[in-house]
C-alpha atoms as a PDB file:
ATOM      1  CA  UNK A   1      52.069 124.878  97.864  1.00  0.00           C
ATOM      2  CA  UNK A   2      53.869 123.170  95.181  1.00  0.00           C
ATOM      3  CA  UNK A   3      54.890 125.919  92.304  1.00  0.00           C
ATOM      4  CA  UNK A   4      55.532 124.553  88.306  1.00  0.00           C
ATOM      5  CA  UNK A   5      59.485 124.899  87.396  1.00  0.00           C
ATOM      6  CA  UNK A   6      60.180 126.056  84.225  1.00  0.00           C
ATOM      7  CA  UNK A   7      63.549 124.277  82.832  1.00  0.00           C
ATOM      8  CA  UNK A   8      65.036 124.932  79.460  1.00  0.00           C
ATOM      9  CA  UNK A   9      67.856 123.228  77.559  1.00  0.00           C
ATOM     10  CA  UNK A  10      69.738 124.493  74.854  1.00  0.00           C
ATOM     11  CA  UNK A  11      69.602 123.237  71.522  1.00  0.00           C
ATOM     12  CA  UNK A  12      73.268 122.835  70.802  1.00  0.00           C
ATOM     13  CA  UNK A  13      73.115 120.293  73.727  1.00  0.00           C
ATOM     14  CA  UNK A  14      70.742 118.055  72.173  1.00  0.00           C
ATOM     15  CA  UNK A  15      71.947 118.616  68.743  1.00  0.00           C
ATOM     16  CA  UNK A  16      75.208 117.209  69.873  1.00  0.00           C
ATOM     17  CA  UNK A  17      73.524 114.212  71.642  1.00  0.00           C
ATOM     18  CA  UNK A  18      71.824 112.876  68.862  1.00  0.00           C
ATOM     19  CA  UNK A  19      74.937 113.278  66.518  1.00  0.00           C
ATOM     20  CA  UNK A  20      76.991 111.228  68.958  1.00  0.00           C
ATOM     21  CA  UNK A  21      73.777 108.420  69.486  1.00  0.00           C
ATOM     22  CA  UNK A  22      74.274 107.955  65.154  1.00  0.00           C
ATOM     23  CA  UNK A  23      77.565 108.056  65.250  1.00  0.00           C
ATOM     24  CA  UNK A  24      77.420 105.117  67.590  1.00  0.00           C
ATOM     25  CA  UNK A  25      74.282 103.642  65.950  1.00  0.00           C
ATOM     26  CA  UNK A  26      76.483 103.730  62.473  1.00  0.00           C
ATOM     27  CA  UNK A  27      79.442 102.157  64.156  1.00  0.00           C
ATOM     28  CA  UNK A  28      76.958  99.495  65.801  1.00  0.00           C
ATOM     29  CA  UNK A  29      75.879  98.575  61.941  1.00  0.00           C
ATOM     30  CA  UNK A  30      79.612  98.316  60.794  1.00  0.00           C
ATOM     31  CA  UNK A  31      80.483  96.454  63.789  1.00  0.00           C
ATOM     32  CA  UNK A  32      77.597  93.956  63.379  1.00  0.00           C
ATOM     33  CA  UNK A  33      79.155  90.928  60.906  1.00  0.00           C
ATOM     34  CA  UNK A  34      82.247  90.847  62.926  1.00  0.00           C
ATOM     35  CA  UNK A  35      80.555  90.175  65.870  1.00  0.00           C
ATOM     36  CA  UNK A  36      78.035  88.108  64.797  1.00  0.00           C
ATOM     37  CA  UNK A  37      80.972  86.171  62.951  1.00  0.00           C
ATOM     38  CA  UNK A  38      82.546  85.530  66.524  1.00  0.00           C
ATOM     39  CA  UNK A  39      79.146  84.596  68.144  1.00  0.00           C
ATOM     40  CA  UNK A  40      78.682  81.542  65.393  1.00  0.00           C
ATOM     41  CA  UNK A  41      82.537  80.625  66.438  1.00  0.00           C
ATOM     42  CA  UNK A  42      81.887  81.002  70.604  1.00  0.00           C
ATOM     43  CA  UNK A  43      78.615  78.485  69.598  1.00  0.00           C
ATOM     44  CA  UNK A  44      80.738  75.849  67.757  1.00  0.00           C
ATOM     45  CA  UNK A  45      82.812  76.334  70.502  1.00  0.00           C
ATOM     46  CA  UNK A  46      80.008  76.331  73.003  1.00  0.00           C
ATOM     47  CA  UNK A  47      78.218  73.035  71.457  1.00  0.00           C
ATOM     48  CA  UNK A  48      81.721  71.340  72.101  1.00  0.00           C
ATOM     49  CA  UNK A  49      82.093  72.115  75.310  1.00  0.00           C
ATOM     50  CA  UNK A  50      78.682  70.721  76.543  1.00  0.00           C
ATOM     51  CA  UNK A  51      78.778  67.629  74.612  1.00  0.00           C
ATOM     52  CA  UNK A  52      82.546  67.070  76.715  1.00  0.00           C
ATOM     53  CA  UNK A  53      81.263  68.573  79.713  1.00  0.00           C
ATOM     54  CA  UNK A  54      78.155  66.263  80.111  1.00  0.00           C
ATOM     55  CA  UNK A  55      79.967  63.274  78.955  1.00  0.00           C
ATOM     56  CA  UNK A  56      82.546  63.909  81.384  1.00  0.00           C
ATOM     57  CA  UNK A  57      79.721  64.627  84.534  1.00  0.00           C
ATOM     58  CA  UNK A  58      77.808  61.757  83.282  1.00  0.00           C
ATOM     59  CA  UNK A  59      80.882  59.213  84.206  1.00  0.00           C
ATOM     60  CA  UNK A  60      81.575  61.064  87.200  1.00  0.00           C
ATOM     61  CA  UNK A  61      78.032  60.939  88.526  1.00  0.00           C
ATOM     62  CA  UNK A  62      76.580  58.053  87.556  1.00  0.00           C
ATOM     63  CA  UNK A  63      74.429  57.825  91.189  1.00  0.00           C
ATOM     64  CA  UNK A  64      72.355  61.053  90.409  1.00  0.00           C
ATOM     65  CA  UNK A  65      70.596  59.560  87.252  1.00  0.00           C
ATOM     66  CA  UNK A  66      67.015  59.060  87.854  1.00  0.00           C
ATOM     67  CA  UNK A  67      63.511  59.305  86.168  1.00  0.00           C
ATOM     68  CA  UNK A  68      62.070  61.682  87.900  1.00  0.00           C
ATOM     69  CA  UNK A  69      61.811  65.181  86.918  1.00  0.00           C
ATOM     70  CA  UNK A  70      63.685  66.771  89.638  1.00  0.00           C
ATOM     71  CA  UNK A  71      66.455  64.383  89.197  1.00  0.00           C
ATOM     72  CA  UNK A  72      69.483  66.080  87.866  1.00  0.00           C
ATOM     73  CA  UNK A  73      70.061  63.293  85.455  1.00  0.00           C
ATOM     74  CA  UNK A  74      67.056  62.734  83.871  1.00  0.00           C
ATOM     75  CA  UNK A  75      66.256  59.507  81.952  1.00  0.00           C
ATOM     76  CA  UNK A  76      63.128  59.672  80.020  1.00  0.00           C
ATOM     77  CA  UNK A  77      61.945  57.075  77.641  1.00  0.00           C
ATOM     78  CA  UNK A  78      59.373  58.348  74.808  1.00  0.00           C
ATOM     79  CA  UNK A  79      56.553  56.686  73.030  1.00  0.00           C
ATOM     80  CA  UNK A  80      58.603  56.566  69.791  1.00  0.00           C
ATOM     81  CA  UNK A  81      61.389  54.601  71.479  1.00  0.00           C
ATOM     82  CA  UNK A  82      64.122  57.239  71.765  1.00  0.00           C
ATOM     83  CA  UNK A  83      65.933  57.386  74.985  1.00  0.00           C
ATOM     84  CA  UNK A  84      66.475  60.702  75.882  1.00  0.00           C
ATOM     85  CA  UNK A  85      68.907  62.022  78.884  1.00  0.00           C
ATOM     86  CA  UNK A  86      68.177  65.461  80.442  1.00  0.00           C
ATOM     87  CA  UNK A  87      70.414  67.692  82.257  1.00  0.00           C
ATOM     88  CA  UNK A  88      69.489  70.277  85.123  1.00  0.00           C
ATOM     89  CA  UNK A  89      71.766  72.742  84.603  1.00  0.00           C
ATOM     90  CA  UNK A  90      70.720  75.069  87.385  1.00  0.00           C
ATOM     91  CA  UNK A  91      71.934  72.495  90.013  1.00  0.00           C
ATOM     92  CA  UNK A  92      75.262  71.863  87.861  1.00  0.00           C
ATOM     93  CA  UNK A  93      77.367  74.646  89.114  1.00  0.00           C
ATOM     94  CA  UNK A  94      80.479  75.119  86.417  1.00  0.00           C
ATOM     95  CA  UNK A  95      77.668  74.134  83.425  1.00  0.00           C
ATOM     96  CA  UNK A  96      79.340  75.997  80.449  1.00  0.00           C
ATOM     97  CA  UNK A  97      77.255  79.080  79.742  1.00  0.00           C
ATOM     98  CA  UNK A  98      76.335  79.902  76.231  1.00  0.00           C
ATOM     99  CA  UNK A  99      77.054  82.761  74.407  1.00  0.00           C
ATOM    100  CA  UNK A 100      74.466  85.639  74.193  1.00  0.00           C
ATOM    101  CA  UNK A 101      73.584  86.318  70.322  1.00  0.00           C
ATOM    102  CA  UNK A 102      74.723  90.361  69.597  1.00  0.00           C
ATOM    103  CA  UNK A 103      71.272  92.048  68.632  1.00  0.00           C
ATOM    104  CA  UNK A 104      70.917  93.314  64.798  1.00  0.00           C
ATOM    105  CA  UNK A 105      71.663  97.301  65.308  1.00  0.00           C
ATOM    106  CA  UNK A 106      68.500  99.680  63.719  1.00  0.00           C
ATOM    107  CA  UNK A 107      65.758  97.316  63.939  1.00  0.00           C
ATOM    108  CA  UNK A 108      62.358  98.957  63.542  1.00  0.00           C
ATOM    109  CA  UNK A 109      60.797  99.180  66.936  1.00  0.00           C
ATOM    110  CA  UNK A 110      57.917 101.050  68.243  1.00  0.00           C
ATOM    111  CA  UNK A 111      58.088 104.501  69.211  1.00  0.00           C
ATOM    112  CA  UNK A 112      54.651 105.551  70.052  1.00  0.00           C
ATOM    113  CA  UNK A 113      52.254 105.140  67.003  1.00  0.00           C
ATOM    114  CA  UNK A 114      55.091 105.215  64.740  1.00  0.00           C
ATOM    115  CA  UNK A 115      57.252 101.722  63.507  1.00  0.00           C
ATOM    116  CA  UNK A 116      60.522 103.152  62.812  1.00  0.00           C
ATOM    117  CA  UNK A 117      64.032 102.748  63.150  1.00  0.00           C
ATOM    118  CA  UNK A 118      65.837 104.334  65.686  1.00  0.00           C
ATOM    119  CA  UNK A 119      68.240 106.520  63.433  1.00  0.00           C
ATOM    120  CA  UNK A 120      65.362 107.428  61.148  1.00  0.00           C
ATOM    121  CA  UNK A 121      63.622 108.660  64.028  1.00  0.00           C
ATOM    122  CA  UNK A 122      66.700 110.409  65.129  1.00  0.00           C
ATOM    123  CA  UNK A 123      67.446 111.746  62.171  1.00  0.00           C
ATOM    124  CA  UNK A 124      64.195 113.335  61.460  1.00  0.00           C
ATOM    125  CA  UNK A 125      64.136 115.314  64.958  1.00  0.00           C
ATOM    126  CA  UNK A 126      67.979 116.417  63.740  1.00  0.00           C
ATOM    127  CA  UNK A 127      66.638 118.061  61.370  1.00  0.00           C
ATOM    128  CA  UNK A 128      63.894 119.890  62.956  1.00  0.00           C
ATOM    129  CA  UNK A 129      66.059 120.727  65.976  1.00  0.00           C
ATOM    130  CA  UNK A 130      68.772 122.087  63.258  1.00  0.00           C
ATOM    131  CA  UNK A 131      66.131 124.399  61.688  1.00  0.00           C
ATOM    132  CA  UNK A 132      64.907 125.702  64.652  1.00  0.00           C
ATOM    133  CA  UNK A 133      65.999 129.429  65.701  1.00  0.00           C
ATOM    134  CA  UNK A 134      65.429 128.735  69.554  1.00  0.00           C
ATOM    135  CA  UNK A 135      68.215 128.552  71.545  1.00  0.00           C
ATOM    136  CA  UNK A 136      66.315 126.476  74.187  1.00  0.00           C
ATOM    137  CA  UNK A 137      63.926 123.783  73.878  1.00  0.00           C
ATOM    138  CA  UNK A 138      61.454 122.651  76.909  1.00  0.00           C
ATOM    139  CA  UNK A 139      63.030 120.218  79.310  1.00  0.00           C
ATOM    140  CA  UNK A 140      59.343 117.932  78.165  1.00  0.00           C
ATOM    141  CA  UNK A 141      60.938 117.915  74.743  1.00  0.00           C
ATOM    142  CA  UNK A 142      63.933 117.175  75.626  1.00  0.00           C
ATOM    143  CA  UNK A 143      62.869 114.070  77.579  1.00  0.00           C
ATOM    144  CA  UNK A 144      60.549 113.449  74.380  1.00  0.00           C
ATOM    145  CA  UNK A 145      64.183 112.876  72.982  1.00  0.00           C
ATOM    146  CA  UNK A 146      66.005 110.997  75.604  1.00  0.00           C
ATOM    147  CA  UNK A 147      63.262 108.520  75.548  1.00  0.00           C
ATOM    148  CA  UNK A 148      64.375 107.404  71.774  1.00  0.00           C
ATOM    149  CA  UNK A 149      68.353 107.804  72.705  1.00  0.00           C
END
């Protein structure tokens, strides 16, 4: 039969987890212009390289334009009169890949009932966990915590 372990953590252990995860979540924030700053140039950079890139393929394969929709050069003439020419880029293996937009650091999210930021979160269980006398905290409240790190 199956017996119920008992696991305890210590306190200081935690403590310094959750220091490290704001230090981090601060240098994220800092961090953020520059590297949103670099993902505007890589999409300048990005929208150049298409518009060369299909120019280029569309001279080079000038036999796979069609108008159907599994062609990998589309051709598709609207209602309105535009002419409008499609690319399938998962057939086109060296397609230029765009760049993946850095996510804003400390957005609220939801944690349970609560809509909070992480570091607010974190911060607030800091505190408790600093105020406590315990020397060891359940390993349930400890994965209470891992889930938000």
């Amino acid at each position: 039969m199956a017996r119920n372990i008992s696991v305890k953590v210590p306190t200081i252990a935690i403590i310094e987890q959750i220091e490290s995860k704001l230090a981090q979540i601060d240098k994220d924030i800092e961090d953020f212009p520059a590297r949103r700053a670099q993902f505007d140039k890589d999409t300048e950079a990005y929208k150049k390289n298409v518009a060369n890139f299909m120019s280029d393929y569309l001279v080079k394969n000038i036999k796979k334009i069609g108008y159907d929709y599994d062609s990998v050069i589309r051709i598709n003439d609207s209602y309105r009169g535009r002419v409008e020419v499609t690319f399938d880029p998962s057939v086109i293996t060296d397609f230029p890949k765009r760049p993946e937009a850095p996510v804003a650091p400390n957005q609220k999210e939801s944690f349970g009932r609560e809509y909070v930021t992480q570091k607010s979160l974190l911060e607030k269980n800091l505190r408790i966990l600093k105020l406590t006398t315990q020397e060891e905290v359940n390993a349930s409240t400890y994965g209470a915590i891992v889930e938000i790190l």
